[in-house]
PDB file of N, CA and C in Angstrom:
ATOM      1  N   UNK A   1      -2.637  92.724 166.332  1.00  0.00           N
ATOM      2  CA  UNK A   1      -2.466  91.556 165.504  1.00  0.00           C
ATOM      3  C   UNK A   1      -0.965  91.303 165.310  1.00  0.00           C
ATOM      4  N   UNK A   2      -0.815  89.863 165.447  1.00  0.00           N
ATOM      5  CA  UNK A   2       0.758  89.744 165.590  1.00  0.00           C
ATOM      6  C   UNK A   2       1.203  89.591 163.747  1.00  0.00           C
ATOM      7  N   UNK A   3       2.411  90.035 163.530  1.00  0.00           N
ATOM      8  CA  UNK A   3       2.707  90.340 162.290  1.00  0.00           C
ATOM      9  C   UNK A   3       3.262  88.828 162.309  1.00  0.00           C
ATOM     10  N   UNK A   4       3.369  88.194 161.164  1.00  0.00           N
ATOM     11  CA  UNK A   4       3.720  86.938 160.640  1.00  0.00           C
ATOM     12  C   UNK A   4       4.388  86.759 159.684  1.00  0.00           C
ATOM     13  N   UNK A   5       5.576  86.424 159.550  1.00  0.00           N
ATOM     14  CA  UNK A   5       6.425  86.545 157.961  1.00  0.00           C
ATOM     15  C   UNK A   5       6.088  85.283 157.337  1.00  0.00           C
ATOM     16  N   UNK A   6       5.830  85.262 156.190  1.00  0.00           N
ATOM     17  CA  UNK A   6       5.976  84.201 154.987  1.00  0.00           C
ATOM     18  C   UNK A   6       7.238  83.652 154.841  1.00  0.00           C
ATOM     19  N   UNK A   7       7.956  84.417 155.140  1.00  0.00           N
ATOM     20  CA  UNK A   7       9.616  83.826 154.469  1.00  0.00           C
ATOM     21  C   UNK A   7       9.924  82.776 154.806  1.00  0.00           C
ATOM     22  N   UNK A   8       9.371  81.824 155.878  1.00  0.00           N
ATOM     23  CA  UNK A   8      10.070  81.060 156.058  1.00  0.00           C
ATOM     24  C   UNK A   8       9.471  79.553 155.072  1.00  0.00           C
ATOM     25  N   UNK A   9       8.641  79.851 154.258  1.00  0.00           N
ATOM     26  CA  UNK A   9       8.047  79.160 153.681  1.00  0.00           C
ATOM     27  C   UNK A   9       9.230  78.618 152.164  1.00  0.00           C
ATOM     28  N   UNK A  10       9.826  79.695 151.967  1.00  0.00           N
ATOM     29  CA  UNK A  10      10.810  80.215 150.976  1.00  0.00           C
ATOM     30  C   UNK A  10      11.879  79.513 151.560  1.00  0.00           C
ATOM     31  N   UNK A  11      12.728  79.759 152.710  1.00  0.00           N
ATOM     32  CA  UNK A  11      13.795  79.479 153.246  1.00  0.00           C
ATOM     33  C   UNK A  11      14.440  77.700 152.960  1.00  0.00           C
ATOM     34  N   UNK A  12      15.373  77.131 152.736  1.00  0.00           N
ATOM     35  CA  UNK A  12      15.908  76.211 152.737  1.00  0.00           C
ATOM     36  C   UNK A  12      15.833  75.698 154.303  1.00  0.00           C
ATOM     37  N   UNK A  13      15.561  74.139 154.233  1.00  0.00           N
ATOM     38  CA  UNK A  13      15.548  73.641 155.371  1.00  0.00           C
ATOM     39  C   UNK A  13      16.271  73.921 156.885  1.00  0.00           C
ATOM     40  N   UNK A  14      17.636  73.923 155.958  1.00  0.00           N
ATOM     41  CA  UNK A  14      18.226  73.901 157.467  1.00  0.00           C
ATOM     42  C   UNK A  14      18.417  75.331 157.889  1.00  0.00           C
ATOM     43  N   UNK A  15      18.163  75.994 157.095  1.00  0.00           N
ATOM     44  CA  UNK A  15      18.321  77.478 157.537  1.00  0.00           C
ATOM     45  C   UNK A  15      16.790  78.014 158.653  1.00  0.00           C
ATOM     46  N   UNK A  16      15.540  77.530 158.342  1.00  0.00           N
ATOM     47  CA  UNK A  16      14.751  77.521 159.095  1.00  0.00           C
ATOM     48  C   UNK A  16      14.982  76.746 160.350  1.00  0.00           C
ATOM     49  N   UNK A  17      15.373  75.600 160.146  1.00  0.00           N
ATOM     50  CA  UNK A  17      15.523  75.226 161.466  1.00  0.00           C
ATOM     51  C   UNK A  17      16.685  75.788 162.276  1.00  0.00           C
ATOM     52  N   UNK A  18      17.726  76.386 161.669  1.00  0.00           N
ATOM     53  CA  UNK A  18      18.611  77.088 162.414  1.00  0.00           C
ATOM     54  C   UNK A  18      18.053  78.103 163.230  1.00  0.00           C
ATOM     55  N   UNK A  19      17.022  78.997 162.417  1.00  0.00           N
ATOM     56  CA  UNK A  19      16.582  79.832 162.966  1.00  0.00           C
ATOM     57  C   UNK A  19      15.346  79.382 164.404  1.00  0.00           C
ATOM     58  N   UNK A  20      14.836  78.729 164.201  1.00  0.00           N
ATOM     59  CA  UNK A  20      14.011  77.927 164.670  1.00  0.00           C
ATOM     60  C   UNK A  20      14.752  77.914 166.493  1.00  0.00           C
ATOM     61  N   UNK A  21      15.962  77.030 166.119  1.00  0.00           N
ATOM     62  CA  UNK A  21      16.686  76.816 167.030  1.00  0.00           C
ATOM     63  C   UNK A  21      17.518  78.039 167.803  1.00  0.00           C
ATOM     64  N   UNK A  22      17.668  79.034 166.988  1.00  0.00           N
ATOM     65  CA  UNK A  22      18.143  80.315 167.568  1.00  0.00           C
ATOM     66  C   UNK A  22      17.166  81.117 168.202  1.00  0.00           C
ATOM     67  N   UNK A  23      15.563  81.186 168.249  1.00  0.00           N
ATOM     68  CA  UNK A  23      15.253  81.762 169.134  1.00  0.00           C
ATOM     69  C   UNK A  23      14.518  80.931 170.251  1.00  0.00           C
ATOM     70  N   UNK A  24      14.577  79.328 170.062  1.00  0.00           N
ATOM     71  CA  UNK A  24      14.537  78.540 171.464  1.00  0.00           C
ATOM     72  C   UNK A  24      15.785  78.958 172.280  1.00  0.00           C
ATOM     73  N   UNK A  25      16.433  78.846 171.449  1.00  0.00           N
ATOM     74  CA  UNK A  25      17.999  79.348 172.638  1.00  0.00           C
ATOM     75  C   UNK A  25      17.845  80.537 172.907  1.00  0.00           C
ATOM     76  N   UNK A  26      17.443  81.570 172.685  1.00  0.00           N
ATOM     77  CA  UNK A  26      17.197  83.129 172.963  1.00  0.00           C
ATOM     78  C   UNK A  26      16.290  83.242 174.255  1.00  0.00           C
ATOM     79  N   UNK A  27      15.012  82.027 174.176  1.00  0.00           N
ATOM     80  CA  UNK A  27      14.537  82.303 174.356  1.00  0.00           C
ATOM     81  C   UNK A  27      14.466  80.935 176.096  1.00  0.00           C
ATOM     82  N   UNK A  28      15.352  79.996 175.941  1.00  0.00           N
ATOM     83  CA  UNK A  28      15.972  79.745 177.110  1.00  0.00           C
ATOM     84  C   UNK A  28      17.305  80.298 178.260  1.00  0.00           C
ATOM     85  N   UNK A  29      18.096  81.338 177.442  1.00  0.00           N
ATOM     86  CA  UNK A  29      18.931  82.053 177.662  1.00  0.00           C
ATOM     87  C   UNK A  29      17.856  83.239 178.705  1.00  0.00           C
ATOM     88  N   UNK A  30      17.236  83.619 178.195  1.00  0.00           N
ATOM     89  CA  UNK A  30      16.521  85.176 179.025  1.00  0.00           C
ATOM     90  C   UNK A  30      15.373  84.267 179.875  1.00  0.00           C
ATOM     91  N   UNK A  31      14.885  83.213 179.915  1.00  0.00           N
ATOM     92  CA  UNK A  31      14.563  82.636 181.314  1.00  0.00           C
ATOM     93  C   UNK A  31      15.983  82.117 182.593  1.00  0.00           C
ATOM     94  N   UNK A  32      16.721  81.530 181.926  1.00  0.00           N
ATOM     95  CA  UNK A  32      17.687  81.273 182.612  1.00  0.00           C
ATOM     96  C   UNK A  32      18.658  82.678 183.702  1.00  0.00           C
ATOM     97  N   UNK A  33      17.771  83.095 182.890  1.00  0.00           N
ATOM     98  CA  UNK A  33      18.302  84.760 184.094  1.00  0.00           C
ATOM     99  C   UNK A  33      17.153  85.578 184.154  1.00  0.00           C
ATOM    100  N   UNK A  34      16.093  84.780 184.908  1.00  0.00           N
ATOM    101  CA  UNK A  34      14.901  84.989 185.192  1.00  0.00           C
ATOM    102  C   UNK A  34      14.152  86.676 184.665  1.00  0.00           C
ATOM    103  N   UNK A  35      14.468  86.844 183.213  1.00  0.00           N
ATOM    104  CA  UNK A  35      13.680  88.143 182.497  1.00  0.00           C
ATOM    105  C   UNK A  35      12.529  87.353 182.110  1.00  0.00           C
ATOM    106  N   UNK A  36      11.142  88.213 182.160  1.00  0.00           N
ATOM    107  CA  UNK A  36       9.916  88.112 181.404  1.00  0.00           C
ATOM    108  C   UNK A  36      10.068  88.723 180.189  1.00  0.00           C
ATOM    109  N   UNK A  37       9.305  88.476 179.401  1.00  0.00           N
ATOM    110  CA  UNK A  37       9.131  88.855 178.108  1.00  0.00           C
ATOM    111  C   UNK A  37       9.239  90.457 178.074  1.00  0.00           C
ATOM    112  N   UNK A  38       8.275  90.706 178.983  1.00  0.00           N
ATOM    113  CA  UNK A  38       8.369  92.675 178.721  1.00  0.00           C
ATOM    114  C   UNK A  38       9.705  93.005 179.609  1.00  0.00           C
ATOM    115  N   UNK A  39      10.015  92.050 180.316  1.00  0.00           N
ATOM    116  CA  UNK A  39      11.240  93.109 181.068  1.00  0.00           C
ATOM    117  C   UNK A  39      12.335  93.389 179.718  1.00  0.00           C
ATOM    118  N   UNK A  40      12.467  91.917 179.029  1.00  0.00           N
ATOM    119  CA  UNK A  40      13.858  91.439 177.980  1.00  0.00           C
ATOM    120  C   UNK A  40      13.294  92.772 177.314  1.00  0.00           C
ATOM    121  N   UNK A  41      12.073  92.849 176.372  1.00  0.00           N
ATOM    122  CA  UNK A  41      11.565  93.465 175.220  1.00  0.00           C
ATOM    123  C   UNK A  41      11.378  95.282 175.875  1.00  0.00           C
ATOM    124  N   UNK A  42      11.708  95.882 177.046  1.00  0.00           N
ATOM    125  CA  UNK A  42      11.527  97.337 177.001  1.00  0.00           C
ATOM    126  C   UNK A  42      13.355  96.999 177.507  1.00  0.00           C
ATOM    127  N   UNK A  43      14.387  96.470 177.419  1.00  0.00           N
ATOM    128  CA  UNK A  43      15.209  96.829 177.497  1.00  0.00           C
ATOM    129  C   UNK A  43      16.249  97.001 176.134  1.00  0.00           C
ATOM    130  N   UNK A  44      15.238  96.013 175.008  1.00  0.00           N
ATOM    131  CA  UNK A  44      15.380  96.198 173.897  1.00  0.00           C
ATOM    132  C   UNK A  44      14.955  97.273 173.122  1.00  0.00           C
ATOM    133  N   UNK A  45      13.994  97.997 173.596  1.00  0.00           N
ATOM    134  CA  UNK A  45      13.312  98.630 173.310  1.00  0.00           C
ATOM    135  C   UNK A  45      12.248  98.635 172.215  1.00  0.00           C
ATOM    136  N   UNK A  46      11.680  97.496 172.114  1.00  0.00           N
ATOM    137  CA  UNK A  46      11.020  97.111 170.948  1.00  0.00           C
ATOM    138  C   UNK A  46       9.579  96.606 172.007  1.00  0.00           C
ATOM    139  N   UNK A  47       8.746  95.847 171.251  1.00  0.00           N
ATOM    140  CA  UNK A  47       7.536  95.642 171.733  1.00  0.00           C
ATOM    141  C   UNK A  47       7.540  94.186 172.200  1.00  0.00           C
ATOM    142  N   UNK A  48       6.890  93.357 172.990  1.00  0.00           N
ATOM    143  CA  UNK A  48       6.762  92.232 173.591  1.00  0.00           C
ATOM    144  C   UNK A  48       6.447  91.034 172.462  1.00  0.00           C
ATOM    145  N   UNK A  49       5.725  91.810 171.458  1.00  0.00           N
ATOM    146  CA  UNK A  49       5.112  90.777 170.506  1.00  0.00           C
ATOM    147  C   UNK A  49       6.030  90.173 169.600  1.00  0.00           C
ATOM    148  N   UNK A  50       7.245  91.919 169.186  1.00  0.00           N
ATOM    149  CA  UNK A  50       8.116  91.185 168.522  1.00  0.00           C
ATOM    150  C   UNK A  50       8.999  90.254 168.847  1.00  0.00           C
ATOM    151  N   UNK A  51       9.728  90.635 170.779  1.00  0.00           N
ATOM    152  CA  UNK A  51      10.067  89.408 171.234  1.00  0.00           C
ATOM    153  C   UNK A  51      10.049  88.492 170.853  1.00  0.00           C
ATOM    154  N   UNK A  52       8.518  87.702 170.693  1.00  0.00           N
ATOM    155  CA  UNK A  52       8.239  87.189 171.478  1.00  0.00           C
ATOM    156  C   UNK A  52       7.829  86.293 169.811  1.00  0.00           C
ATOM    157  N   UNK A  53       7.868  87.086 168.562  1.00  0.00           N
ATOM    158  CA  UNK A  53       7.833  86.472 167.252  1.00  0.00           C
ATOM    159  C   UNK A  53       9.703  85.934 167.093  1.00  0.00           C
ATOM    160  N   UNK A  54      10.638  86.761 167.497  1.00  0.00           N
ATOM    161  CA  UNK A  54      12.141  86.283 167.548  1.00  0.00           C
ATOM    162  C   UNK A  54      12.419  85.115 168.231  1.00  0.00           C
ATOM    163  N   UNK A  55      11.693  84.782 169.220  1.00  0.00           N
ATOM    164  CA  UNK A  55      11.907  83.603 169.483  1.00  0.00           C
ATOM    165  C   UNK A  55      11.178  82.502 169.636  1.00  0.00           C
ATOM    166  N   UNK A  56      10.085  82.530 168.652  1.00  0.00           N
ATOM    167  CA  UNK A  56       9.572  81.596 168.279  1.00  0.00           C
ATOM    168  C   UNK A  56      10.093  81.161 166.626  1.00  0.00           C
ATOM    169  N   UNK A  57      11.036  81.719 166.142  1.00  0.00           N
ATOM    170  CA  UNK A  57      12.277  81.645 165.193  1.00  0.00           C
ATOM    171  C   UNK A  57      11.070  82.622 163.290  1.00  0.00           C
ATOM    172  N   UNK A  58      10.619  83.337 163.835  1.00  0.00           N
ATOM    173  CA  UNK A  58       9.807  83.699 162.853  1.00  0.00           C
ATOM    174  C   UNK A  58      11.482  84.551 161.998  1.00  0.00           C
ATOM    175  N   UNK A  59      11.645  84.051 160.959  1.00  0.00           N
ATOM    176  CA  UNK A  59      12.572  84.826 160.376  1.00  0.00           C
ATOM    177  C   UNK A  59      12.612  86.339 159.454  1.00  0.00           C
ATOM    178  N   UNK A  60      11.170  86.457 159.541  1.00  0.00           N
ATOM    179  CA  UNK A  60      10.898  88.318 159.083  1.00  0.00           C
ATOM    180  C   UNK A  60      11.640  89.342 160.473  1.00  0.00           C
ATOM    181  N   UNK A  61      11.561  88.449 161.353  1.00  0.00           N
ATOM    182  CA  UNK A  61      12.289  89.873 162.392  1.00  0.00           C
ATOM    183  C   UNK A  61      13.382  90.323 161.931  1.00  0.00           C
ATOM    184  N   UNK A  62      13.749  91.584 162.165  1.00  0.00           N
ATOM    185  CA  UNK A  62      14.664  92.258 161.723  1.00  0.00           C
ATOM    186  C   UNK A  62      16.454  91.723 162.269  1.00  0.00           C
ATOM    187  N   UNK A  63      17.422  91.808 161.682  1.00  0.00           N
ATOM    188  CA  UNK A  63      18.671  91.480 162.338  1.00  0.00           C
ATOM    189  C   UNK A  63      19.147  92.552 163.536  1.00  0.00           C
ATOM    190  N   UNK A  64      18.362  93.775 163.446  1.00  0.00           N
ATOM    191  CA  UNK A  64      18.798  94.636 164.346  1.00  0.00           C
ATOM    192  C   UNK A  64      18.170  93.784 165.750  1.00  0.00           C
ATOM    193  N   UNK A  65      16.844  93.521 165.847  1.00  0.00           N
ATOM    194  CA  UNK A  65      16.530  92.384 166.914  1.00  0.00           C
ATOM    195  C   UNK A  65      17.412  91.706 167.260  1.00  0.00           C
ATOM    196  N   UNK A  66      17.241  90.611 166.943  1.00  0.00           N
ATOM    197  CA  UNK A  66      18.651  89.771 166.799  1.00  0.00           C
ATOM    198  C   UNK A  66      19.787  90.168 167.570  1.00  0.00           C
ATOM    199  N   UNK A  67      20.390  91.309 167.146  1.00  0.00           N
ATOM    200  CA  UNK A  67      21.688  91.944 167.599  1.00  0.00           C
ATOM    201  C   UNK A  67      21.285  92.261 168.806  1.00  0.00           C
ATOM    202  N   UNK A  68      20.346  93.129 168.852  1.00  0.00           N
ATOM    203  CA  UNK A  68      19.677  93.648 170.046  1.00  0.00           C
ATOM    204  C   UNK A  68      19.703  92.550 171.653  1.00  0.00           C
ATOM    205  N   UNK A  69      18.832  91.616 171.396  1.00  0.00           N
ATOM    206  CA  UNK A  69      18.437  90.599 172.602  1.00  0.00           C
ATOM    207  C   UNK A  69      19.887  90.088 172.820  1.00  0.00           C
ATOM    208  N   UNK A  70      20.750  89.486 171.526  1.00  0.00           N
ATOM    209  CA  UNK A  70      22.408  89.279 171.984  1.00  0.00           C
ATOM    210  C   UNK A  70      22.724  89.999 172.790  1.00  0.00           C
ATOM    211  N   UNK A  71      22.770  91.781 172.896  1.00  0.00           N
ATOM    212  CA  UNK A  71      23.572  92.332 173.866  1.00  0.00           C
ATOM    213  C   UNK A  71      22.875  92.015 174.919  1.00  0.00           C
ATOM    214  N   UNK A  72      21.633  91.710 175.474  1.00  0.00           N
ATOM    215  CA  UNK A  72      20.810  92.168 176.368  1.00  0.00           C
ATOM    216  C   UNK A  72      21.024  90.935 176.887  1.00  0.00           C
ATOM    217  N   UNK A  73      21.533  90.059 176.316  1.00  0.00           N
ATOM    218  CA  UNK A  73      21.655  87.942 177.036  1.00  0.00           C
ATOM    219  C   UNK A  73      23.004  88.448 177.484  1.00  0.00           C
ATOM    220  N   UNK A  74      24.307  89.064 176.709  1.00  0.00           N
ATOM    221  CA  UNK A  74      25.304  89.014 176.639  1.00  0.00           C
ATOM    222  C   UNK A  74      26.232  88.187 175.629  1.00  0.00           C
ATOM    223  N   UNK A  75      25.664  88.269 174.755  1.00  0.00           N
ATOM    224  CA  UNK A  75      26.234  87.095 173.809  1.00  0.00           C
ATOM    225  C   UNK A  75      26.248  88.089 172.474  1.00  0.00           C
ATOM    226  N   UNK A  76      26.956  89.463 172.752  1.00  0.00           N
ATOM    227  CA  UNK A  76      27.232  90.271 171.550  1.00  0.00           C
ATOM    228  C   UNK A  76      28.328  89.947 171.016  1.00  0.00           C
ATOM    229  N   UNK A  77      29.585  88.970 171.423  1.00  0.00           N
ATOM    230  CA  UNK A  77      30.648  88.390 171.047  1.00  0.00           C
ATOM    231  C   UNK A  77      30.400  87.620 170.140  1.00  0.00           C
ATOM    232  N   UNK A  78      30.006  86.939 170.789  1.00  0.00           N
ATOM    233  CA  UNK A  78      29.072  85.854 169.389  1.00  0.00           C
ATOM    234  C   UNK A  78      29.016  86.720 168.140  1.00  0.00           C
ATOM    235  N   UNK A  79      27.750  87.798 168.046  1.00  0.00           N
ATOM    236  CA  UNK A  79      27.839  88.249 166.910  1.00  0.00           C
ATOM    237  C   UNK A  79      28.901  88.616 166.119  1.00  0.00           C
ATOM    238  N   UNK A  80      29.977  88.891 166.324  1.00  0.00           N
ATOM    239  CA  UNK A  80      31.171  89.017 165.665  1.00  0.00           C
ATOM    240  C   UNK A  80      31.816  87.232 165.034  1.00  0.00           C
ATOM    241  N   UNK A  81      31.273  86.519 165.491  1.00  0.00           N
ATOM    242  CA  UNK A  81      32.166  85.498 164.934  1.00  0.00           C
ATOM    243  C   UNK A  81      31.251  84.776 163.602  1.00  0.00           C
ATOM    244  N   UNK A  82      30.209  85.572 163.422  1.00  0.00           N
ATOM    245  CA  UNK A  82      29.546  84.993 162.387  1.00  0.00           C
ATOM    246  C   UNK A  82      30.011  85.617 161.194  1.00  0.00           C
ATOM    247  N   UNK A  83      30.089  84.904 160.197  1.00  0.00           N
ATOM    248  CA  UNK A  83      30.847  84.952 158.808  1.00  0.00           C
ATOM    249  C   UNK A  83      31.659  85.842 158.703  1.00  0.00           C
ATOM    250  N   UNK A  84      32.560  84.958 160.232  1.00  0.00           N
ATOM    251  CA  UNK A  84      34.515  85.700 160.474  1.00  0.00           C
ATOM    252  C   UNK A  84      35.281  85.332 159.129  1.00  0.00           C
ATOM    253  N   UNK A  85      35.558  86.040 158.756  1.00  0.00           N
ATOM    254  CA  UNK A  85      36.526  85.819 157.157  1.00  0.00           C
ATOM    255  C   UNK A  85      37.604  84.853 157.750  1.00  0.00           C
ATOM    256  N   UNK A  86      38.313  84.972 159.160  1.00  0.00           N
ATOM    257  CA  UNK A  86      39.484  83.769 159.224  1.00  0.00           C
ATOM    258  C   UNK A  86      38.792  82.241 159.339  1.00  0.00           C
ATOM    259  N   UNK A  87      37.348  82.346 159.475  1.00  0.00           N
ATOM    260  CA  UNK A  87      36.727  80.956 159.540  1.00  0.00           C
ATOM    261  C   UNK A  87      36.189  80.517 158.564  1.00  0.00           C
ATOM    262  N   UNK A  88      36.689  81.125 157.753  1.00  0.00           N
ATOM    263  CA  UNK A  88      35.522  81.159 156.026  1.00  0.00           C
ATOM    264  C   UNK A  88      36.643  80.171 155.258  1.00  0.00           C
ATOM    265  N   UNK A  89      36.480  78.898 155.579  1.00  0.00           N
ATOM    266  CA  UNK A  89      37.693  77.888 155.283  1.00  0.00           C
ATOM    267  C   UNK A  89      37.519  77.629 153.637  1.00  0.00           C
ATOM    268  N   UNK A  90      36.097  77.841 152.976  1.00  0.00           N
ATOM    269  CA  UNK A  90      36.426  77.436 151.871  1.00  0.00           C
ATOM    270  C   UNK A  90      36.488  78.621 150.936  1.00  0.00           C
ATOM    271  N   UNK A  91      36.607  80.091 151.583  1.00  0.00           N
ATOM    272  CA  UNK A  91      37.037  81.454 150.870  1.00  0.00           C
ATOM    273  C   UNK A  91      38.334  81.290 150.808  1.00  0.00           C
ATOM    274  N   UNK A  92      38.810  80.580 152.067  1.00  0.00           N
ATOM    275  CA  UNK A  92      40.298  80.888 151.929  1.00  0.00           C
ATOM    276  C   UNK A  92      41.105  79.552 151.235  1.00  0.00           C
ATOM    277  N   UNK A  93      40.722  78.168 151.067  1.00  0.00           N
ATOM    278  CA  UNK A  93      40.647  77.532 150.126  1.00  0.00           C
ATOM    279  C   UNK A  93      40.420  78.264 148.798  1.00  0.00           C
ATOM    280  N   UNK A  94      39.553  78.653 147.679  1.00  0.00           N
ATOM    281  CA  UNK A  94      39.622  79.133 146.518  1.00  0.00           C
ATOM    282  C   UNK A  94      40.209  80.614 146.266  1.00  0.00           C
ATOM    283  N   UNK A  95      40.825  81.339 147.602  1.00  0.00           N
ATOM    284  CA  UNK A  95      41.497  82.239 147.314  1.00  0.00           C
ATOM    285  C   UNK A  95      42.976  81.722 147.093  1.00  0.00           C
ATOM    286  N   UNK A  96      43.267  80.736 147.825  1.00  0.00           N
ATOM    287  CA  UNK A  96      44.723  80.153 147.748  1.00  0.00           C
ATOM    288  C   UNK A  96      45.111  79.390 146.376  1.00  0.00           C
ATOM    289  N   UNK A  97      43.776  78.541 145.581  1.00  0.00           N
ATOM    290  CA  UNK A  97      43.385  77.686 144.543  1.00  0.00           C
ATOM    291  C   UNK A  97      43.864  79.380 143.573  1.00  0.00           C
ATOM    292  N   UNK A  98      43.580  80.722 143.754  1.00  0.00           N
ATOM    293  CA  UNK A  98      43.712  81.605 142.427  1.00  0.00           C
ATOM    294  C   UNK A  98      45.378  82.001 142.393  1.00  0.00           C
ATOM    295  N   UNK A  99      45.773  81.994 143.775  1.00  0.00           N
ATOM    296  CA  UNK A  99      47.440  82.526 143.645  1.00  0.00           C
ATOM    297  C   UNK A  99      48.077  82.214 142.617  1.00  0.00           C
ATOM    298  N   UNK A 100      48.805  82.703 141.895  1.00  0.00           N
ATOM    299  CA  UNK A 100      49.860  82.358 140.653  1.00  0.00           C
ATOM    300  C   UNK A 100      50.712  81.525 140.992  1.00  0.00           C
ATOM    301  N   UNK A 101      51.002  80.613 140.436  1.00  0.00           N
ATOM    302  CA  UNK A 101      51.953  79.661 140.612  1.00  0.00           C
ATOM    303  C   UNK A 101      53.255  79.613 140.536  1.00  0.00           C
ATOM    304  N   UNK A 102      53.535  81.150 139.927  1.00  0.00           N
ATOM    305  CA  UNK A 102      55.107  81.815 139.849  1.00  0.00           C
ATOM    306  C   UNK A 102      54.903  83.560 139.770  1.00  0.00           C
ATOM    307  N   UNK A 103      55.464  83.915 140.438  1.00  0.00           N
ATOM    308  CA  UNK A 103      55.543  85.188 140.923  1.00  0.00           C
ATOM    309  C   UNK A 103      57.031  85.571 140.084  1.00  0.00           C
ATOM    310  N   UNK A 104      56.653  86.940 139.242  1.00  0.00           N
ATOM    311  CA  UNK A 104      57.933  87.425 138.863  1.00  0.00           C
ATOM    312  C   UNK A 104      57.996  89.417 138.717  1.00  0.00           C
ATOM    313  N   UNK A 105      59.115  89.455 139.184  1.00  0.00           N
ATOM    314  CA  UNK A 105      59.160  90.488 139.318  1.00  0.00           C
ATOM    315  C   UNK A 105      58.791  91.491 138.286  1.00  0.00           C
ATOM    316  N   UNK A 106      58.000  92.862 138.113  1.00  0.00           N
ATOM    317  CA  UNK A 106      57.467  93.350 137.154  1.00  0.00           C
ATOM    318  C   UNK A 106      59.145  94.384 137.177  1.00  0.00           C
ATOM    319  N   UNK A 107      59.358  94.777 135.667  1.00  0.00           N
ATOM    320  CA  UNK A 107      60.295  95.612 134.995  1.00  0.00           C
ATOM    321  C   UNK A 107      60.031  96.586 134.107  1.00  0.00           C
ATOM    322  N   UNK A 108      60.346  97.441 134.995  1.00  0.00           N
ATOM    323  CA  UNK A 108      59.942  99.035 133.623  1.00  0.00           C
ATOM    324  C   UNK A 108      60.049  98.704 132.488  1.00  0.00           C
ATOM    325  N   UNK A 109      59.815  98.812 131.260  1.00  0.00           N
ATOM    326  CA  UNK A 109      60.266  98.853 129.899  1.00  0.00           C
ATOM    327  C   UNK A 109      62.048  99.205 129.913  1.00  0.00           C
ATOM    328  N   UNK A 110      62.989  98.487 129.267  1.00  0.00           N
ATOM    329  CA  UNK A 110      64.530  98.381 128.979  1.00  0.00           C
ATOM    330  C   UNK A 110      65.343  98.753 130.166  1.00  0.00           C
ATOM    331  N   UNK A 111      64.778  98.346 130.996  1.00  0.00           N
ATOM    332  CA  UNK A 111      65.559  98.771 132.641  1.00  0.00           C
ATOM    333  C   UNK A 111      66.009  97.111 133.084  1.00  0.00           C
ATOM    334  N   UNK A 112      67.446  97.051 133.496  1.00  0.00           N
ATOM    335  CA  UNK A 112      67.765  95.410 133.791  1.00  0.00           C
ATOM    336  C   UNK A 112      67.691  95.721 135.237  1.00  0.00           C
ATOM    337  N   UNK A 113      66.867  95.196 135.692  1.00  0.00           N
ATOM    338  CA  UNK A 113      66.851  94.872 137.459  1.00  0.00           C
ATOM    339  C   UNK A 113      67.987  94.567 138.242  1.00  0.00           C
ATOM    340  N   UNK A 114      68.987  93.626 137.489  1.00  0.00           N
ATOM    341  CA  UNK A 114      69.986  93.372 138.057  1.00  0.00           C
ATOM    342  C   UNK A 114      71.390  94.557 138.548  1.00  0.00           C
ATOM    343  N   UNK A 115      70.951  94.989 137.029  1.00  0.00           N
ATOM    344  CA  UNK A 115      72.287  96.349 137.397  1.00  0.00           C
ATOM    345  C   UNK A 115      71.692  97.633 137.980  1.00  0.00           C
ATOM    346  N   UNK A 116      70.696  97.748 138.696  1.00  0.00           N
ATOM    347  CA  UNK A 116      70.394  98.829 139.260  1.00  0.00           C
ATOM    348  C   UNK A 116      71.480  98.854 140.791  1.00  0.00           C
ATOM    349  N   UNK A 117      71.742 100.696 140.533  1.00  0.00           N
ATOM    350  CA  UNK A 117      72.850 100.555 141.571  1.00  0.00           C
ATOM    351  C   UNK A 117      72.082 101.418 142.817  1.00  0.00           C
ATOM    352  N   UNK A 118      72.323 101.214 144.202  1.00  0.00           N
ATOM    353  CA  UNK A 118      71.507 102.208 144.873  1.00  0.00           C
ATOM    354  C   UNK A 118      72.329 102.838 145.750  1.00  0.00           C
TER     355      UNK A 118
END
């Protein structure tokens, strides 16, 4: 019996259809380099069914899947560029929004910065 997640019932629109759309592409990627289902799924080492639930975009599959069929397409690069902190434009927007607006030098208690001799 094929296992079936609920979650996607829960999920926000476009996030289902993202997913949706990520294992049509998974799942045109491993025809396009003529693998069957069991060849892709025993090199993953997982079972055909779960395949074969990943890319019909069921979102209970695990992310180790996921990661998995990436290396096995070749598209483990990819996985690194997802929620790259240098692309995270509006982290680095409200991290820049907290910087202090004047920077001053911190001073021991009765020590003048200026006359320090070295």
């Amino acid at each position: 019996m094929t296992k079936k997640s609920n979650g996607l019932a829960g999920l926000p629109l476009m996030v289902s259809e993202a997913i949706s759309r990520l294992g049509r592409d998974i799942r045109i990627a491993r025809k396009r380099r003529r693998m069957t289902l069991d060849d892709m799924a025993s090199r993953m080492f997982i079972t055909r069914k779960t395949l074969s639930r990943l890319e019909s975009g069921d979102p209970g599959v695990s992310i180790g899947v996921l990661a998995s069929a990436l290396w096995v397409l070749g598209f483990e690069k990819d996985l690194l560029e997802i929620a790259c902190p240098e692309k995270d434009t509006v982290g680095i927007h409200r991290e820049l929004q907290r910087l202090p607006s004047r920077v001053r030098p911190k001073t021991p208690s009765g020590v003048d910065m200026d006359n320090l001799d070295f």
